[in-house]
Each structure stands twice: as structure tokens, then as C-alpha cells.
C-alpha atoms as a PDB file:
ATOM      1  CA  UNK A   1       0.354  19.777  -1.553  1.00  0.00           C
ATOM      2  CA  UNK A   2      -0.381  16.470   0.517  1.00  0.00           C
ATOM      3  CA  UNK A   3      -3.465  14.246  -0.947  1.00  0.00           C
ATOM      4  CA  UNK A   4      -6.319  14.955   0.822  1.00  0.00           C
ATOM      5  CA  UNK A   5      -6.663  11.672   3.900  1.00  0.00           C
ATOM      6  CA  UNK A   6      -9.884   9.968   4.465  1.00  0.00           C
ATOM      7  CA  UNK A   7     -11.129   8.316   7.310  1.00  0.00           C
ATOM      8  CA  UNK A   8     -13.557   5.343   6.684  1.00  0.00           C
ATOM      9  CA  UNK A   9     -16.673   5.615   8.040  1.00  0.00           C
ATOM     10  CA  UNK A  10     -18.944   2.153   8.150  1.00  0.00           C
ATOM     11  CA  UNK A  11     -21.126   3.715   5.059  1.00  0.00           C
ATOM     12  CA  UNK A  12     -18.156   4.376   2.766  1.00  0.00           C
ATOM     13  CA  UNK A  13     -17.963   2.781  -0.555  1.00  0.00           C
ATOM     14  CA  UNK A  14     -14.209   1.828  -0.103  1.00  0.00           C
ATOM     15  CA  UNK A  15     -15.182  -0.803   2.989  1.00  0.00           C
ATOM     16  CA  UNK A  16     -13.696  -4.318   1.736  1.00  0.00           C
ATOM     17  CA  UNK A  17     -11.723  -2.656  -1.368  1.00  0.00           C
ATOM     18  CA  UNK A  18      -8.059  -3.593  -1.296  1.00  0.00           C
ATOM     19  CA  UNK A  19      -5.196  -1.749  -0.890  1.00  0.00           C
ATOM     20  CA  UNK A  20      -2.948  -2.357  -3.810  1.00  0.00           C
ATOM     21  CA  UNK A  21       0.213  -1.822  -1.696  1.00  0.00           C
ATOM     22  CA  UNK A  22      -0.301  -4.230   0.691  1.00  0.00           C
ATOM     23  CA  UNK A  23      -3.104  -6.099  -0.339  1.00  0.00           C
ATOM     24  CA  UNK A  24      -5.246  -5.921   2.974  1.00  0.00           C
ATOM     25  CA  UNK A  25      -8.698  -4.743   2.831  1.00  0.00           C
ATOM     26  CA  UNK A  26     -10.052  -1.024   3.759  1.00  0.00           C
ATOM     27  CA  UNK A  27     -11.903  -0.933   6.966  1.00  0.00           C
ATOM     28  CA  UNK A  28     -14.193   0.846   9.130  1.00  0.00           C
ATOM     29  CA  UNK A  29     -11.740   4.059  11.070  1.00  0.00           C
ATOM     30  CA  UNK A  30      -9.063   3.236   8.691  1.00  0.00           C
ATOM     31  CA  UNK A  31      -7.503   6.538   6.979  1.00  0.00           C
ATOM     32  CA  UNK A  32      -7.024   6.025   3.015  1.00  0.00           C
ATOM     33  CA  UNK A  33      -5.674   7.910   0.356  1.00  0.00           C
ATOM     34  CA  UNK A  34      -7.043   8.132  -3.428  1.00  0.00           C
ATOM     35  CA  UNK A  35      -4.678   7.906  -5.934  1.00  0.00           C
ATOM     36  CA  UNK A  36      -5.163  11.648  -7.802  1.00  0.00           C
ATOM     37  CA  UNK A  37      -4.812   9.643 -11.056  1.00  0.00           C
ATOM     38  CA  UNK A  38      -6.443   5.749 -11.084  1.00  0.00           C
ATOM     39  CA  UNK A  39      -8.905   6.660  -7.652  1.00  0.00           C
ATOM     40  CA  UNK A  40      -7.520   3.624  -6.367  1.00  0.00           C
ATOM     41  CA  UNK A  41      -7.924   3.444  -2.425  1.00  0.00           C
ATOM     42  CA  UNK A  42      -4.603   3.221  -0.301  1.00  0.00           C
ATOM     43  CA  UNK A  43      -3.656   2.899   3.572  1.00  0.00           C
ATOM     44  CA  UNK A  44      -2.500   6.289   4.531  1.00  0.00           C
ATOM     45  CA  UNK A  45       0.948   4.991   5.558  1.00  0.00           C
ATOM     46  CA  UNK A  46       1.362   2.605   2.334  1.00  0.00           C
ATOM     47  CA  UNK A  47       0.354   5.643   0.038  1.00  0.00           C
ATOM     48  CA  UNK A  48       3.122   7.603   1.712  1.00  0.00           C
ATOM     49  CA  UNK A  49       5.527   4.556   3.022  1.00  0.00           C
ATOM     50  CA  UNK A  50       5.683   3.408  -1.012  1.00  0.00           C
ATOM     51  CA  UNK A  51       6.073   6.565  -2.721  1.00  0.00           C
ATOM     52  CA  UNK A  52       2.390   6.536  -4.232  1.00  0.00           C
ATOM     53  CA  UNK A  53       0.427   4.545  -6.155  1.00  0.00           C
ATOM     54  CA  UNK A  54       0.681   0.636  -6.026  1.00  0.00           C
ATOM     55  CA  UNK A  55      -1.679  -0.737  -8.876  1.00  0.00           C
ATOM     56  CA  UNK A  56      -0.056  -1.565 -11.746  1.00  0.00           C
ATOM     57  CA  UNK A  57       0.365   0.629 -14.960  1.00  0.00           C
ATOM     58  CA  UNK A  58      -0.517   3.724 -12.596  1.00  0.00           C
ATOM     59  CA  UNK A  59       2.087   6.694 -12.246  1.00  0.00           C
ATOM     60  CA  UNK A  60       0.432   8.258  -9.245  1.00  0.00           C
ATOM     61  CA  UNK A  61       3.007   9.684  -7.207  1.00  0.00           C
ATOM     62  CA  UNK A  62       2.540  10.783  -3.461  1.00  0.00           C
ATOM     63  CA  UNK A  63       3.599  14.383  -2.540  1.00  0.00           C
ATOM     64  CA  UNK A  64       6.003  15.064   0.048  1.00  0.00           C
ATOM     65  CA  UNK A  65       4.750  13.352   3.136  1.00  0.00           C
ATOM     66  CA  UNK A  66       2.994  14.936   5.497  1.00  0.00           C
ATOM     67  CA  UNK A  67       4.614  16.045   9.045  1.00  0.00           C
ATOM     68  CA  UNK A  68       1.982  13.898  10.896  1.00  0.00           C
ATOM     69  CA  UNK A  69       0.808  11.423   8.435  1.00  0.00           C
ATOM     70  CA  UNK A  70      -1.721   9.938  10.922  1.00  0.00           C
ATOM     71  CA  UNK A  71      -3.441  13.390  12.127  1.00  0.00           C
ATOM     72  CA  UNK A  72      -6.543  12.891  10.544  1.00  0.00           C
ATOM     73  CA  UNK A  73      -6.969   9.878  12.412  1.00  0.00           C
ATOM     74  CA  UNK A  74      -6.133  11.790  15.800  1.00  0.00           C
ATOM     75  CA  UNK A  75      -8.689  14.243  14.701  1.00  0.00           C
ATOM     76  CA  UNK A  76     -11.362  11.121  14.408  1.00  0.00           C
ATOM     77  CA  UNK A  77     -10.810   9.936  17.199  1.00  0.00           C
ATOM     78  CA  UNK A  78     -10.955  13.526  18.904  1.00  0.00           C
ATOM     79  CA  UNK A  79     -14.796  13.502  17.729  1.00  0.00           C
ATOM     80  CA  UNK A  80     -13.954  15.131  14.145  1.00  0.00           C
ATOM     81  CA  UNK A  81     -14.705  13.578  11.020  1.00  0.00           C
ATOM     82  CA  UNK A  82     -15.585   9.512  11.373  1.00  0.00           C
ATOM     83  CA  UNK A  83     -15.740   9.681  14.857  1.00  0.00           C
ATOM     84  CA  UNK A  84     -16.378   6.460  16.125  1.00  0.00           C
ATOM     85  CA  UNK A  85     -12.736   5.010  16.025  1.00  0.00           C
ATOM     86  CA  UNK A  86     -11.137   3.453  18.726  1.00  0.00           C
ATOM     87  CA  UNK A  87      -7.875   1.551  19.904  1.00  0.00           C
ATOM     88  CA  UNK A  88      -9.953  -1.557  19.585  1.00  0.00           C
ATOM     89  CA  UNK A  89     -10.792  -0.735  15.653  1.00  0.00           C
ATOM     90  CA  UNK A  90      -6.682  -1.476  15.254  1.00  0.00           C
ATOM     91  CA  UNK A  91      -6.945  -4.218  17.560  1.00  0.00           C
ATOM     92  CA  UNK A  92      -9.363  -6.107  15.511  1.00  0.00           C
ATOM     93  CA  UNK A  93      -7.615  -4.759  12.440  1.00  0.00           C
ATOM     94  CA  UNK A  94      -4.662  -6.613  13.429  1.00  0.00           C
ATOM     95  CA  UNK A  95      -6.951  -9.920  14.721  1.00  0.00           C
ATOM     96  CA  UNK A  96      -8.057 -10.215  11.249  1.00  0.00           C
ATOM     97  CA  UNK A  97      -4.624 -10.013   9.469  1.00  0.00           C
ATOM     98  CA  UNK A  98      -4.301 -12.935  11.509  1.00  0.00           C
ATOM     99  CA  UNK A  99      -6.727 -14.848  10.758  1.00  0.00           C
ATOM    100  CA  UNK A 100      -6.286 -14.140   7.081  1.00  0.00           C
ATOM    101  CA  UNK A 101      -2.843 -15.201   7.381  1.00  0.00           C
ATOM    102  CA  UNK A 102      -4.110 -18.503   9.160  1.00  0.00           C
ATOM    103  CA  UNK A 103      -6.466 -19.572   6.316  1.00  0.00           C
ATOM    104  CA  UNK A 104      -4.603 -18.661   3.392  1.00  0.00           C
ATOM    105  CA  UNK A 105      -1.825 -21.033   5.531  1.00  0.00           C
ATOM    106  CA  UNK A 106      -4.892 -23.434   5.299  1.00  0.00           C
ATOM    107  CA  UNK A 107      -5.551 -23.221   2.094  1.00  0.00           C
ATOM    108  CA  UNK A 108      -2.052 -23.907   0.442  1.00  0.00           C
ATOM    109  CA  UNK A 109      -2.128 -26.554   2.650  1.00  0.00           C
ATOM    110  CA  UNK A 110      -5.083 -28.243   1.209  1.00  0.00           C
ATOM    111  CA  UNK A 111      -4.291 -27.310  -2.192  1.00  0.00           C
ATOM    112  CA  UNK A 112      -0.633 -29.275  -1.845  1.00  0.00           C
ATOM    113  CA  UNK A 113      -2.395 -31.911  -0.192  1.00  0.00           C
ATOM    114  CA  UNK A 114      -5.002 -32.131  -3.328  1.00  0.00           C
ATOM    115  CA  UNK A 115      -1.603 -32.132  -5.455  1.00  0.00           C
ATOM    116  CA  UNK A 116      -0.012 -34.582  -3.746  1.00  0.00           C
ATOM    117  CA  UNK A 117      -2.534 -36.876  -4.171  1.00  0.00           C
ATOM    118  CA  UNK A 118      -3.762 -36.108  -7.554  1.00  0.00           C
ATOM    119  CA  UNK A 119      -0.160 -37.206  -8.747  1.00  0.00           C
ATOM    120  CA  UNK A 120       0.228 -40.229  -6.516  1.00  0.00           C
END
């Protein structure tokens, strides 16, 4: 039997956790799995993509993949549970990876630069 899916709604107390898979935080009309064993909060897709749990030391394993891992999202976005999701939720998902990716870019920068001139 699949792990039951979650969709986040803006009250949910897994907002700004991170994924342990891929290390991006949880948002707003994103659809998470908990890890049965540690109750670590996953992406849907990198519960199921990586075979189950991602934090380290934990043996949760994912079931067998469900035919249409993203359905409770459809239903959310049909008006079911966390209604309220929209293309644009992904949209600004993907702005912010983005920018993450920009300032942690940033910040190595500055911390080589601080390197480089510490040992100068």
C-alpha cells in the first residue's frame, strides 16, 4: 500500500521544512510524503523517484509507486483537498530554485573572494 500524499496547504507545519532528497524547501500546493518511519517530509516524486527515505540513518522504504504519482495534486487543483493550487504555484516554485541557485552562486563567490584575500 502507497504512503498516504499530502498536499500543502499555507497553514501546514511542513511550509519551509526541507526535503532531504533534494534539499529544496516544502511549499504552499506542493504534494509531500512522510516517511512511515523518521516523519521526515519528502516531494512526492523524490519519495518515489529515490526509492524512499533520504535522511540519513533512516530505512524508510517507499512502496511500489503509485500509477499516477501526482493525482492528489490533480485532485487539488480540481477543488479537493488544498484547493488553491495553480500552474503559477510551480511557476514560482521554479523562480525560486533560481534564485536560490543565484545566491548560493553569490555566496561561494564572496566566500573565495574573503579566502583569497585572507591568504594574500
Amino acid at each position: 500500500m502507497a504512503e498516504p500524499s499530502i498536499v500543502v496547504d499555507k497553514h501546514s507545519e511542513h511550509i519551509a521544512k526541507q526535503c532531504p532528497q533534494c534539499k529544496f524547501g516544502i511549499e504552499e500546493g506542493q504534494v509531500i510524503v512522510l516517511c512511515p518511519i523518521c516523519k521526515s517530509p519528502h516531494h512526492e516524486t523524490c519519495w518515489y523517484d529515490s526509492g524512499g527515505c533520504g535522511k540519513l540513518g533512516c530505512r524508510g522504504i517507499a512502496s511500489e509507486r503509485p500509477s499516477d504519482v501526482q493525482s492528489t495534486l490533480a485532485r487539488a487543483r480540481a477543488g479537493g483537498a488544498g484547493a488553491g493550487a495553480t500552474e503559477e504555484d510551480e511557476g514560482t516554485a521554479k523562480r525560486r530554485s533560481i534564485t536560490n541557485t543565484v545566491i548560493t552562486v553569490i555566496a561561494i563567490a564572496a566566500i573565495a573572494w574573503l579566502l583569497w584575500y585572507a591568504i594574500r
